[in-house]
PDB file of N, CA and C in Angstrom:
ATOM      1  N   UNK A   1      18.510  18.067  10.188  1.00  0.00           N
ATOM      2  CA  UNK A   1      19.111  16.763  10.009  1.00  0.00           C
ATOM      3  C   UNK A   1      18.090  15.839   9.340  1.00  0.00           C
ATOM      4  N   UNK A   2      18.337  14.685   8.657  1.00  0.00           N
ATOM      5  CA  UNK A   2      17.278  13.920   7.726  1.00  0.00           C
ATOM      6  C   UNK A   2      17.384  13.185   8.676  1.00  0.00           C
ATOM      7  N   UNK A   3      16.015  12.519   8.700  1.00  0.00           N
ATOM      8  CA  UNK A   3      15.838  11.686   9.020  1.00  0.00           C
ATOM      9  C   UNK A   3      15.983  10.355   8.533  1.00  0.00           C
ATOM     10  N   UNK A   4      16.071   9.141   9.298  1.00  0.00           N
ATOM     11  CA  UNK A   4      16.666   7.921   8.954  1.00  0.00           C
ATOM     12  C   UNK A   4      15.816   6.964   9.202  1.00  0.00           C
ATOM     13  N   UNK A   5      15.391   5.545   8.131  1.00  0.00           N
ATOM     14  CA  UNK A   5      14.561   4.603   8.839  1.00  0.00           C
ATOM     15  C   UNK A   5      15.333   3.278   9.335  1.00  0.00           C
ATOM     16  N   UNK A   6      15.096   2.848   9.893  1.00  0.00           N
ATOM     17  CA  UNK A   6      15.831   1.116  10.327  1.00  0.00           C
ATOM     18  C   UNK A   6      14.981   0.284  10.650  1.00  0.00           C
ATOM     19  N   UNK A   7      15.084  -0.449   9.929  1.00  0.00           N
ATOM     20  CA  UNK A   7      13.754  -1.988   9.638  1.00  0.00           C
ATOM     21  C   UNK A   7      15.080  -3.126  10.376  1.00  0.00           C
ATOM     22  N   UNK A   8      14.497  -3.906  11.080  1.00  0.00           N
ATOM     23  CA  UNK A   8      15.430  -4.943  12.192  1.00  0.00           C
ATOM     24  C   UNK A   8      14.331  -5.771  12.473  1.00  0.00           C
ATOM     25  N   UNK A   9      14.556  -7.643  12.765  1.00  0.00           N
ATOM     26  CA  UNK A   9      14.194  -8.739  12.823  1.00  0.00           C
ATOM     27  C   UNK A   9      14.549  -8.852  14.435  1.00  0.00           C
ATOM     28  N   UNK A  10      13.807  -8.786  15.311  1.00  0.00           N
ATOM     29  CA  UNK A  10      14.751  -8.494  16.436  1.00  0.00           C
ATOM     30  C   UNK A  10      14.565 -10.543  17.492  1.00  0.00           C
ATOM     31  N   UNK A  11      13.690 -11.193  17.011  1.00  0.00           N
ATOM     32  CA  UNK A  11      13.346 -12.495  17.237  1.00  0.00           C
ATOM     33  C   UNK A  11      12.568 -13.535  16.194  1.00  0.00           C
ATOM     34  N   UNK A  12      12.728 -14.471  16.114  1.00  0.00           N
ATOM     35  CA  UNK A  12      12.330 -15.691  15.675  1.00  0.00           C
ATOM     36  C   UNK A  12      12.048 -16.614  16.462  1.00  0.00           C
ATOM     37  N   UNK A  13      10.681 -17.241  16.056  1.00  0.00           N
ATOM     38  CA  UNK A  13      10.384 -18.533  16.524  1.00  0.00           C
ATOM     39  C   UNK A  13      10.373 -19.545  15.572  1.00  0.00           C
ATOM     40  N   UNK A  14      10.817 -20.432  15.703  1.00  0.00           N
ATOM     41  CA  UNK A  14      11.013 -21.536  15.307  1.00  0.00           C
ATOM     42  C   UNK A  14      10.662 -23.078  15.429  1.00  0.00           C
ATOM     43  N   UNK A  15      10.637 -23.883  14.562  1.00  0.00           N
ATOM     44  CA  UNK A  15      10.238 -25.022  14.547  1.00  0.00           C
ATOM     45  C   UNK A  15      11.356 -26.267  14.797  1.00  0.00           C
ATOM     46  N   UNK A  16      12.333 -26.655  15.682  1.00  0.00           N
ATOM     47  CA  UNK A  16      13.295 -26.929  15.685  1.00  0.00           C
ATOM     48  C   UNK A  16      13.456 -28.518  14.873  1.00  0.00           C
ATOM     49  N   UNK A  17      12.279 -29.179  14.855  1.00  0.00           N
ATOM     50  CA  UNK A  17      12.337 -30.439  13.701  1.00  0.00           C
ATOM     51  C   UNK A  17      12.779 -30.077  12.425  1.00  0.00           C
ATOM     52  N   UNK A  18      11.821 -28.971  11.772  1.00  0.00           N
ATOM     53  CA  UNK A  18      12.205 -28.819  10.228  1.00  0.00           C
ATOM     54  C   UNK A  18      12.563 -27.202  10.390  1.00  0.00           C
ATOM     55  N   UNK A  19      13.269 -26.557  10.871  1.00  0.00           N
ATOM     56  CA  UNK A  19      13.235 -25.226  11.006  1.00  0.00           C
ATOM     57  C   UNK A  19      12.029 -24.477  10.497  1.00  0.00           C
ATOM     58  N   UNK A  20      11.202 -24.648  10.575  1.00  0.00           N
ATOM     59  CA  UNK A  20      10.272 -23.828   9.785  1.00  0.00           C
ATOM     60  C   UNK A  20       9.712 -22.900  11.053  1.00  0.00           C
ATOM     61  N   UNK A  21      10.214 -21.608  10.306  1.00  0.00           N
ATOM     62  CA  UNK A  21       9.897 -20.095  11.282  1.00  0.00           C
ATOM     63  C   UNK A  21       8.041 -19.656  11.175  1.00  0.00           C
ATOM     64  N   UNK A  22       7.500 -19.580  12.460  1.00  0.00           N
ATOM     65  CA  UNK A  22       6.051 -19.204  12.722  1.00  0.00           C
ATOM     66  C   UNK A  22       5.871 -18.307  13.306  1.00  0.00           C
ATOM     67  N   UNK A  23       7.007 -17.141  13.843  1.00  0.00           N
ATOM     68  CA  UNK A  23       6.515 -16.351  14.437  1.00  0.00           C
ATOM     69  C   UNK A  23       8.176 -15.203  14.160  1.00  0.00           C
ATOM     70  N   UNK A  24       7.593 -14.092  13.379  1.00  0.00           N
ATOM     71  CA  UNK A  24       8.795 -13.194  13.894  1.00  0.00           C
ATOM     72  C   UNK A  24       8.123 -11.856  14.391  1.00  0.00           C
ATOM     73  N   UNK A  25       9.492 -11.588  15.085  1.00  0.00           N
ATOM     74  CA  UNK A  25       9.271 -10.322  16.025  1.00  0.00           C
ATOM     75  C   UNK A  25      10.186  -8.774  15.310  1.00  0.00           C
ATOM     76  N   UNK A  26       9.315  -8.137  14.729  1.00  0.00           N
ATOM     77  CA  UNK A  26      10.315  -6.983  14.037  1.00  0.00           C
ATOM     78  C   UNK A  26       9.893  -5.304  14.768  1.00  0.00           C
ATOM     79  N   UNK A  27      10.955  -4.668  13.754  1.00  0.00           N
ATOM     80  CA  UNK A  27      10.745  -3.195  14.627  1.00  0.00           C
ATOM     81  C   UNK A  27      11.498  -2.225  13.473  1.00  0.00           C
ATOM     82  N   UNK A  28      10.742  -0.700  13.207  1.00  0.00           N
ATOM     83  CA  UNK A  28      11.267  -0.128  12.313  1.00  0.00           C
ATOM     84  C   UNK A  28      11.361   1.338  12.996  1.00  0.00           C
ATOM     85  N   UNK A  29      12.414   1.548  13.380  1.00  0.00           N
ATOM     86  CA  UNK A  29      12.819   2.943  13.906  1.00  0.00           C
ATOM     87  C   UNK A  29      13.327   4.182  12.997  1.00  0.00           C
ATOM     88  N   UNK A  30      12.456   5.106  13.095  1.00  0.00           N
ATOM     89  CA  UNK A  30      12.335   6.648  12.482  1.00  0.00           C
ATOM     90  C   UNK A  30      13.094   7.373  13.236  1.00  0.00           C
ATOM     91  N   UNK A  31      14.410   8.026  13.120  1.00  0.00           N
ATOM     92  CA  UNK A  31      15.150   9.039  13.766  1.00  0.00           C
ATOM     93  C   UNK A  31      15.610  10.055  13.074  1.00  0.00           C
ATOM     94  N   UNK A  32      16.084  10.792  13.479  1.00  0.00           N
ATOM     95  CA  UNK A  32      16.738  12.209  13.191  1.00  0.00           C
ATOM     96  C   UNK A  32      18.183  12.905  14.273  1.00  0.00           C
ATOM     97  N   UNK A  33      18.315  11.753  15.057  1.00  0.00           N
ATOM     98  CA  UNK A  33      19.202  11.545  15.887  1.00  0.00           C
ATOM     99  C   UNK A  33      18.836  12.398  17.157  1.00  0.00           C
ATOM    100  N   UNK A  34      17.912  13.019  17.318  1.00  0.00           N
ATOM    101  CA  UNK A  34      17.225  13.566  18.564  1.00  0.00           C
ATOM    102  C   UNK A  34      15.960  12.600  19.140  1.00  0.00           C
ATOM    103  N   UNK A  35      15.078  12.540  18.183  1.00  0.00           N
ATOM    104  CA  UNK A  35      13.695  12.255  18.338  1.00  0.00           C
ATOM    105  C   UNK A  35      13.676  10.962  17.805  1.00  0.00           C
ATOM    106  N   UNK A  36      12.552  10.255  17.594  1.00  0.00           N
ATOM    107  CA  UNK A  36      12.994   8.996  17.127  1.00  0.00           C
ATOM    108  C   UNK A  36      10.984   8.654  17.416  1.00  0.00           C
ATOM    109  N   UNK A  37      10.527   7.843  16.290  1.00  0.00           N
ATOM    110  CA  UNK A  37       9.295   7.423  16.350  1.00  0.00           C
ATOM    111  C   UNK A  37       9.701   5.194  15.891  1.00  0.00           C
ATOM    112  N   UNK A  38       8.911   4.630  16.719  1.00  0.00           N
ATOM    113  CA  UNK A  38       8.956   3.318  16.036  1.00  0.00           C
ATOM    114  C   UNK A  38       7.819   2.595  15.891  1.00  0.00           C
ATOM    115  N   UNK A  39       7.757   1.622  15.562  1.00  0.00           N
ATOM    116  CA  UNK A  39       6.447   0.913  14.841  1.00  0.00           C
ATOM    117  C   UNK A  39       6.998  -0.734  14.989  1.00  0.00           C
ATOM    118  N   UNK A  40       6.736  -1.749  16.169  1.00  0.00           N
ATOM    119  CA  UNK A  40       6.833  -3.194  15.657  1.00  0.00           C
ATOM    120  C   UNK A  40       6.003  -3.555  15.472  1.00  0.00           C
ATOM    121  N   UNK A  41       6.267  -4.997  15.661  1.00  0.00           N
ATOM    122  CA  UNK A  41       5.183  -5.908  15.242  1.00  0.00           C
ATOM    123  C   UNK A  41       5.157  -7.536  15.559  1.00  0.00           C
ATOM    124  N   UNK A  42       4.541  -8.441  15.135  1.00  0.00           N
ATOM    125  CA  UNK A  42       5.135  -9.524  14.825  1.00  0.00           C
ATOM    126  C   UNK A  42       4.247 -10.124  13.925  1.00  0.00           C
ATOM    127  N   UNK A  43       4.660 -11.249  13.049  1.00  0.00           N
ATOM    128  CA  UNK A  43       3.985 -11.754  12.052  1.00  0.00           C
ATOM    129  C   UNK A  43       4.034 -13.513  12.602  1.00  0.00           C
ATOM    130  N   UNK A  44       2.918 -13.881  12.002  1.00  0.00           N
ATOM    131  CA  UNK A  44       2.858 -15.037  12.250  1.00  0.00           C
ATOM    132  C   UNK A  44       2.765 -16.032  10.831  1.00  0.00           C
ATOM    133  N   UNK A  45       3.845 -16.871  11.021  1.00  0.00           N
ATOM    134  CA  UNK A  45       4.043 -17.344   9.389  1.00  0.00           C
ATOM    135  C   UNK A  45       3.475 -18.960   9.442  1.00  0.00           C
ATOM    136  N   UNK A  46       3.794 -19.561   8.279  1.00  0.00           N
ATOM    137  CA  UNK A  46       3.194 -21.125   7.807  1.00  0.00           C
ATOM    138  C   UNK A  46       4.686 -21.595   6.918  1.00  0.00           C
ATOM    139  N   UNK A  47       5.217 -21.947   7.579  1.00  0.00           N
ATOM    140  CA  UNK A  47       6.353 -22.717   6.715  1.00  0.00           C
ATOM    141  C   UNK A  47       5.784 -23.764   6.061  1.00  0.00           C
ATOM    142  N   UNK A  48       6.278 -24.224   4.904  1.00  0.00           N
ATOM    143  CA  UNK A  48       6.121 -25.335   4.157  1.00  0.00           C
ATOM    144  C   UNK A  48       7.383 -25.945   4.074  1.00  0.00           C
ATOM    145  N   UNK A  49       8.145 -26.586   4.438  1.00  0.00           N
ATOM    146  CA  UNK A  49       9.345 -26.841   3.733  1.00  0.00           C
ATOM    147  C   UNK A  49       9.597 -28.007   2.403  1.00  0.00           C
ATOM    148  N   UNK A  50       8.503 -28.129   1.767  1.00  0.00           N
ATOM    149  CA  UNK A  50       8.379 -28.585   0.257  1.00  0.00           C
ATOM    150  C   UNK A  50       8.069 -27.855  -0.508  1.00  0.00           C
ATOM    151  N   UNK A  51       8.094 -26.549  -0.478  1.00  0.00           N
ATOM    152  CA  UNK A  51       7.703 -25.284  -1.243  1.00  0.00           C
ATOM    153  C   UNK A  51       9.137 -25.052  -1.795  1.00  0.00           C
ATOM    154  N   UNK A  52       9.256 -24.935  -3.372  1.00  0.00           N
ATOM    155  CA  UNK A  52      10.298 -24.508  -3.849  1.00  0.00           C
ATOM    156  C   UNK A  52      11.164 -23.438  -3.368  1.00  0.00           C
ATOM    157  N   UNK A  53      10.304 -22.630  -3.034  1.00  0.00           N
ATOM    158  CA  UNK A  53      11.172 -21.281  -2.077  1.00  0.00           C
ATOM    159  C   UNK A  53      11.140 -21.361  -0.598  1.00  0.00           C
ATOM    160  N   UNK A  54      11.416 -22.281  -0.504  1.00  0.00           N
ATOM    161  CA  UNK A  54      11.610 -22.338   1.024  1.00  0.00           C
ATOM    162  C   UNK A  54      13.267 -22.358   1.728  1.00  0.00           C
ATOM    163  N   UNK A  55      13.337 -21.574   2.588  1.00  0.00           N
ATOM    164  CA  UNK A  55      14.292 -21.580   2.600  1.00  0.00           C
ATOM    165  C   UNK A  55      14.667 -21.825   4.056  1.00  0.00           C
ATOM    166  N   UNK A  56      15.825 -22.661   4.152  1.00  0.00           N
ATOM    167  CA  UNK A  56      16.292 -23.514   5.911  1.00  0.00           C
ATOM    168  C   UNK A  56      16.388 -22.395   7.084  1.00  0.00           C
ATOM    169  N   UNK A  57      16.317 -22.599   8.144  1.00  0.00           N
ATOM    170  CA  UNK A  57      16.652 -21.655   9.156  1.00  0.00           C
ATOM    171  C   UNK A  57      17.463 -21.067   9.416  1.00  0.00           C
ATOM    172  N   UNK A  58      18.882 -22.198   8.943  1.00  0.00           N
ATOM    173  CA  UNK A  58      20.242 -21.882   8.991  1.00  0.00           C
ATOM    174  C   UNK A  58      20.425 -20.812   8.282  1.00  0.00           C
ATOM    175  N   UNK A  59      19.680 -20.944   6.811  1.00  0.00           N
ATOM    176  CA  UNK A  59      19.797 -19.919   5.578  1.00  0.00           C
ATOM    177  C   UNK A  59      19.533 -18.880   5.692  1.00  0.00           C
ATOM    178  N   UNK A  60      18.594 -18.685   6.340  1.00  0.00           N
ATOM    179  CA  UNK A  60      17.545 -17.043   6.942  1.00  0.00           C
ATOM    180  C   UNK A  60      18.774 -16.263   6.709  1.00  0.00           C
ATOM    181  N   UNK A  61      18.379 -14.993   5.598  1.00  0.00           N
ATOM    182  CA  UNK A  61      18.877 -13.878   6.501  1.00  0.00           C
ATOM    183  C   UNK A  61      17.961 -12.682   6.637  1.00  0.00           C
ATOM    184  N   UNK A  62      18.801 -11.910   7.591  1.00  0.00           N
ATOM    185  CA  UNK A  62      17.502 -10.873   7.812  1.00  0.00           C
ATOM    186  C   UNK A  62      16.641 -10.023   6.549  1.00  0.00           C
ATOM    187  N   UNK A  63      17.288 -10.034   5.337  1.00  0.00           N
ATOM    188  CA  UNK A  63      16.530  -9.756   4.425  1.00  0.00           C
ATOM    189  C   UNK A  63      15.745 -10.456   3.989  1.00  0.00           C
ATOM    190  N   UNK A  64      15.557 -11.742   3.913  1.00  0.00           N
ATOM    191  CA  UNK A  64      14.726 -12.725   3.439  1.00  0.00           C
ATOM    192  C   UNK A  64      13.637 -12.398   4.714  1.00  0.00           C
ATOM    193  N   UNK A  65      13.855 -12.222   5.486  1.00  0.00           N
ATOM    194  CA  UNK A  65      12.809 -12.530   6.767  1.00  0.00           C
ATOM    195  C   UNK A  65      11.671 -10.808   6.580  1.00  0.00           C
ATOM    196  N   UNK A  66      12.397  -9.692   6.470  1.00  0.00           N
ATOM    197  CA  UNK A  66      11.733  -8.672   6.576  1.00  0.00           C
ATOM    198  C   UNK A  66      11.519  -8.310   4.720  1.00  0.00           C
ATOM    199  N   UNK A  67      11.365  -9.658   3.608  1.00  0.00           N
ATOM    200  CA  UNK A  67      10.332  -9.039   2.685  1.00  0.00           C
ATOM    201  C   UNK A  67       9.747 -10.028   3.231  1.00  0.00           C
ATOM    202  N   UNK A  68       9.402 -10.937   3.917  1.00  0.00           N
ATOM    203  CA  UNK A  68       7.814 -11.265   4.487  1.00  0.00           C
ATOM    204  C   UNK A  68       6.941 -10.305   5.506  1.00  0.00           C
ATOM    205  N   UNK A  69       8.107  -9.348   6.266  1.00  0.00           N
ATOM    206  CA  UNK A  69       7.102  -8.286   6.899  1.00  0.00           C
ATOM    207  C   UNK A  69       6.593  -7.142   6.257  1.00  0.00           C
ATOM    208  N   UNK A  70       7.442  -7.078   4.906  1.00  0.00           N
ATOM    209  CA  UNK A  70       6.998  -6.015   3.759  1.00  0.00           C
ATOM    210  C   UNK A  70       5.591  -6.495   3.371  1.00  0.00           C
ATOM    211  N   UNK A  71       6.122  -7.862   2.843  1.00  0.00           N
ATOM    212  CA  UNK A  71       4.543  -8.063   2.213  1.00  0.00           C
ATOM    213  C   UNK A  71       3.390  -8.399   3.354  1.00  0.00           C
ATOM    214  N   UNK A  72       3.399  -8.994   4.074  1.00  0.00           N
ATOM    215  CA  UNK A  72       2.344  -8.861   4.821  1.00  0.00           C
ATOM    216  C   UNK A  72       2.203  -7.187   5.272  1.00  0.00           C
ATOM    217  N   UNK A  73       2.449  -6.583   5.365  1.00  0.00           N
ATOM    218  CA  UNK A  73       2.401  -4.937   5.330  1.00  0.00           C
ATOM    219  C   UNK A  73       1.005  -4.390   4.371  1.00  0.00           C
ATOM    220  N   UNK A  74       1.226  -5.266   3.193  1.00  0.00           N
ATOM    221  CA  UNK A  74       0.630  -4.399   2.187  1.00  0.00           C
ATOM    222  C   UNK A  74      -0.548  -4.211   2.249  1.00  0.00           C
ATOM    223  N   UNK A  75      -1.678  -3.089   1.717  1.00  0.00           N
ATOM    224  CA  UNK A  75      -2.997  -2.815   1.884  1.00  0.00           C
ATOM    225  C   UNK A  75      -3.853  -2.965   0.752  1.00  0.00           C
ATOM    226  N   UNK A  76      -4.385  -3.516  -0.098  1.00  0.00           N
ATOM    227  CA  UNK A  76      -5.285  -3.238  -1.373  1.00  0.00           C
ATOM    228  C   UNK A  76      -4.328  -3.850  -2.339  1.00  0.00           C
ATOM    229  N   UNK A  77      -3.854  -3.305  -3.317  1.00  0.00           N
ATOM    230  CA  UNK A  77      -3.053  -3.766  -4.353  1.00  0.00           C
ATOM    231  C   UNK A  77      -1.724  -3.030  -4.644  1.00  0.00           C
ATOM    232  N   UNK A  78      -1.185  -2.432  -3.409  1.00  0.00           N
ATOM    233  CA  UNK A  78      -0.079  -2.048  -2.994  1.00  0.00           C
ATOM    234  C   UNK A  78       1.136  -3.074  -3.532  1.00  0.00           C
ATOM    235  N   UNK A  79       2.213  -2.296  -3.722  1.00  0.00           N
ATOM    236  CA  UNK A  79       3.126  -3.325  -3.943  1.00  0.00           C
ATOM    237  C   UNK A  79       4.522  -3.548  -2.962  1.00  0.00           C
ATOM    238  N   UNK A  80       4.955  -4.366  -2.480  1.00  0.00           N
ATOM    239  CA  UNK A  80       5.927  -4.658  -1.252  1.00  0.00           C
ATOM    240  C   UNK A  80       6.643  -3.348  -1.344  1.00  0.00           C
ATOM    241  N   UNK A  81       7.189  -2.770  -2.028  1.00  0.00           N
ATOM    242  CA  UNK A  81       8.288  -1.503  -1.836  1.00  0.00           C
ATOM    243  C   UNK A  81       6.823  -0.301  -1.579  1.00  0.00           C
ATOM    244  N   UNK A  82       5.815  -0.028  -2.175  1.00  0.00           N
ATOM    245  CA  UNK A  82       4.535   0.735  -1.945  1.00  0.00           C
ATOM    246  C   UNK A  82       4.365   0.237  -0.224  1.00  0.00           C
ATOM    247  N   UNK A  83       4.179  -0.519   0.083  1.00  0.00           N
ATOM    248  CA  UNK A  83       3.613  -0.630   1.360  1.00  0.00           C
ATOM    249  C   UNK A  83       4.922  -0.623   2.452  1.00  0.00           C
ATOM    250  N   UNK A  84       6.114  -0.812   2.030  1.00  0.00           N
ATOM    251  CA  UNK A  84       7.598  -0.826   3.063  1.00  0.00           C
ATOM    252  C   UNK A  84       7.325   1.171   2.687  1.00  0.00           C
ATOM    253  N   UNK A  85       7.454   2.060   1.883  1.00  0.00           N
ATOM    254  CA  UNK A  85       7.403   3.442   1.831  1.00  0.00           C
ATOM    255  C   UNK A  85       6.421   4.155   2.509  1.00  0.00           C
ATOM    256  N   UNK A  86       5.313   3.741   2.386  1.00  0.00           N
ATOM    257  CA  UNK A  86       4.034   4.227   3.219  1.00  0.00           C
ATOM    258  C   UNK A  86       4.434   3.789   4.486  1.00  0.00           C
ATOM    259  N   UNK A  87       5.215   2.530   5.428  1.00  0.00           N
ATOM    260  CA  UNK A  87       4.828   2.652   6.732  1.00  0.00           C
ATOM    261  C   UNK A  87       6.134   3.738   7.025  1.00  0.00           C
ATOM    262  N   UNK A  88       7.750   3.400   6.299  1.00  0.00           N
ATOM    263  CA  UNK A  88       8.574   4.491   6.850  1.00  0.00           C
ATOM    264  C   UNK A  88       8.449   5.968   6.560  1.00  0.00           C
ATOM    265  N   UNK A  89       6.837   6.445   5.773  1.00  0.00           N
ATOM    266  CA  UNK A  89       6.321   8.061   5.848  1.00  0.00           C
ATOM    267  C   UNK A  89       5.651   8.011   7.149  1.00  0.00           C
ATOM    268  N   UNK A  90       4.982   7.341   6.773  1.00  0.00           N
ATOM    269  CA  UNK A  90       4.158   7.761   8.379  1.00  0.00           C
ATOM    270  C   UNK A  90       4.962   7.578   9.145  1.00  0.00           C
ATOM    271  N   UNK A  91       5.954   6.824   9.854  1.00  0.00           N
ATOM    272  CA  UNK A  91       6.539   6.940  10.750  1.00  0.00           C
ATOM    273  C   UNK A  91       7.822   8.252  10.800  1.00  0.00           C
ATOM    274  N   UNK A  92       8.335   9.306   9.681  1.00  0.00           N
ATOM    275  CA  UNK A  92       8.467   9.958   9.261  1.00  0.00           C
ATOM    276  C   UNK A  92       8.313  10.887   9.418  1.00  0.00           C
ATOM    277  N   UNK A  93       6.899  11.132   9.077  1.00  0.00           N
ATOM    278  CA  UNK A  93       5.952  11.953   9.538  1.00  0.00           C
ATOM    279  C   UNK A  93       5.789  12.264  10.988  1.00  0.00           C
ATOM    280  N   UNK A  94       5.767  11.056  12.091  1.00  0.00           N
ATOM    281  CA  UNK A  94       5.603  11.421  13.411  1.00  0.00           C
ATOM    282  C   UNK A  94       6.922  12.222  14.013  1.00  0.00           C
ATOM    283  N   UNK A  95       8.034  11.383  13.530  1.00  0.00           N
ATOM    284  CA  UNK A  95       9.565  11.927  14.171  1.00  0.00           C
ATOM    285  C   UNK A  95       9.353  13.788  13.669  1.00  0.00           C
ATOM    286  N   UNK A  96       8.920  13.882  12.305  1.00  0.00           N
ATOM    287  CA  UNK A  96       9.292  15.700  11.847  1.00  0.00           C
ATOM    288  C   UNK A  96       7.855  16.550  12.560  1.00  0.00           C
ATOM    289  N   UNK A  97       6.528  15.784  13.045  1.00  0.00           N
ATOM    290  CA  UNK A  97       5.893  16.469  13.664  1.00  0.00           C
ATOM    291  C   UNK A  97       6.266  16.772  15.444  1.00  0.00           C
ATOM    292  N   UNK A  98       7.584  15.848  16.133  1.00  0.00           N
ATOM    293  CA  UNK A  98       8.142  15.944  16.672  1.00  0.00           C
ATOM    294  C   UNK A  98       9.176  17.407  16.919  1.00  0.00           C
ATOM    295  N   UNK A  99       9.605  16.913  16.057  1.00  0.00           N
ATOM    296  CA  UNK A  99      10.899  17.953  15.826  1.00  0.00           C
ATOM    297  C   UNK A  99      10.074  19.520  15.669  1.00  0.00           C
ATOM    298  N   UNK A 100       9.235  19.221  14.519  1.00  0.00           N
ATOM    299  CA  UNK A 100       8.031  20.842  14.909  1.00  0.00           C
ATOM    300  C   UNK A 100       7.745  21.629  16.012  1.00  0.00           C
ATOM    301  N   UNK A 101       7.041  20.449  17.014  1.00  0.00           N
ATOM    302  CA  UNK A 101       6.506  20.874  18.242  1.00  0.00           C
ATOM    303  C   UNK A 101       7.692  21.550  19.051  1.00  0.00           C
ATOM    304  N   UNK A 102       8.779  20.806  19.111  1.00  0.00           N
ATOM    305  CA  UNK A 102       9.379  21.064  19.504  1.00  0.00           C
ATOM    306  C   UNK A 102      10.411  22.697  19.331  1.00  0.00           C
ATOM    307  N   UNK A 103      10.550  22.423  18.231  1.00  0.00           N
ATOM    308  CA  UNK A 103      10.865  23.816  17.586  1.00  0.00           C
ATOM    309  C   UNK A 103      10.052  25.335  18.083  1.00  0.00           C
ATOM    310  N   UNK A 104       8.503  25.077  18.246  1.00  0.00           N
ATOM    311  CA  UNK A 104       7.666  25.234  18.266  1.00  0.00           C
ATOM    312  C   UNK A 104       7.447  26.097  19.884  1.00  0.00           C
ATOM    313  N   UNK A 105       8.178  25.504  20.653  1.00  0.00           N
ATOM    314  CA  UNK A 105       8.555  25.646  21.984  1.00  0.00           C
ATOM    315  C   UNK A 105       9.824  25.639  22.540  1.00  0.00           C
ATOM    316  N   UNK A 106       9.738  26.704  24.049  1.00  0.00           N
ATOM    317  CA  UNK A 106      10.937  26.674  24.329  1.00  0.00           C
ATOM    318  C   UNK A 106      10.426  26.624  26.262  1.00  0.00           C
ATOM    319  N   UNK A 107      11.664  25.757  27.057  1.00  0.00           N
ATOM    320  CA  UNK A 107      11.023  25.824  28.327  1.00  0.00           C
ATOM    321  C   UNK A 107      12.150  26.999  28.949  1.00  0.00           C
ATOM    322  N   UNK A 108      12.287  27.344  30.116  1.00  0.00           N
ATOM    323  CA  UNK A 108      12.925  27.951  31.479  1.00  0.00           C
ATOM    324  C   UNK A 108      11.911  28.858  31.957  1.00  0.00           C
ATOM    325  N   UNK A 109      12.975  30.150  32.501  1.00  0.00           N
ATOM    326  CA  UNK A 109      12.031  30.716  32.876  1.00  0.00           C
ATOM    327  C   UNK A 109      12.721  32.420  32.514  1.00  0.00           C
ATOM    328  N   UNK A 110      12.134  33.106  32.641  1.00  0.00           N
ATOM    329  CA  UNK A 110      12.087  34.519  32.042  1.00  0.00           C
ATOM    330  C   UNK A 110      13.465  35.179  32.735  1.00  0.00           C
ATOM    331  N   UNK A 111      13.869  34.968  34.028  1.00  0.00           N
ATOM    332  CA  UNK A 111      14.240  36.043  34.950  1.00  0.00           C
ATOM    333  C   UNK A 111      15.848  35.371  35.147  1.00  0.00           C
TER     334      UNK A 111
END
């Protein structure tokens, strides 16, 4: 079975004067519908809300929110889709070294 990734925003903190978001809470789950590896996090942001791209709280959607966990992701001169691919391999990687071991072994007993 392939495996599957799911990137999810699972909380926000917020600034309730000017909405400006300082803290999100995310999570990216690796499955294969048996096994399953995940990876969160949270990021801590700086709203501006005089920044041309700024965008209201109301407005958020979860895609706008998780390419800020893409890019803060990134390592060296990686690029947001380079550094969103590298974390769902490695996490990838753990679910099919899963599924290996497992394969790998069998429990009961003989008799």
């Amino acid at each position: 079975m392939a495996i599957t990734t799911t990137w999810s925003v699972n909380d926000m903190t917020h600034k309730d004067s000017d909405g400006g978001v300082f803290l999100v809470y995310w999570l990216l789950v690796a499955t294969d519908g048996t096994y399953s590896a995940q990876e969160g996090g949270k990021l801590r942001c700086t709203a501006d809300p005089s920044a041309a791209d700024y965008i209201a709280y109301a407005d958020l959607k979860e895609s706008d929110v998780l390419g800020w966990v893409y890019d803060s992701l990134k390592e060296g001169d990686e690029t947001v889709a380079e550094a969103k691919k590298r974390i769902e391999d490695e996490r990838t990687a753990k679910v099919q070294g899963q599924i290996d071991r497992a394969a790998a072994n069998s429990s009961g007993v003989p008799w």
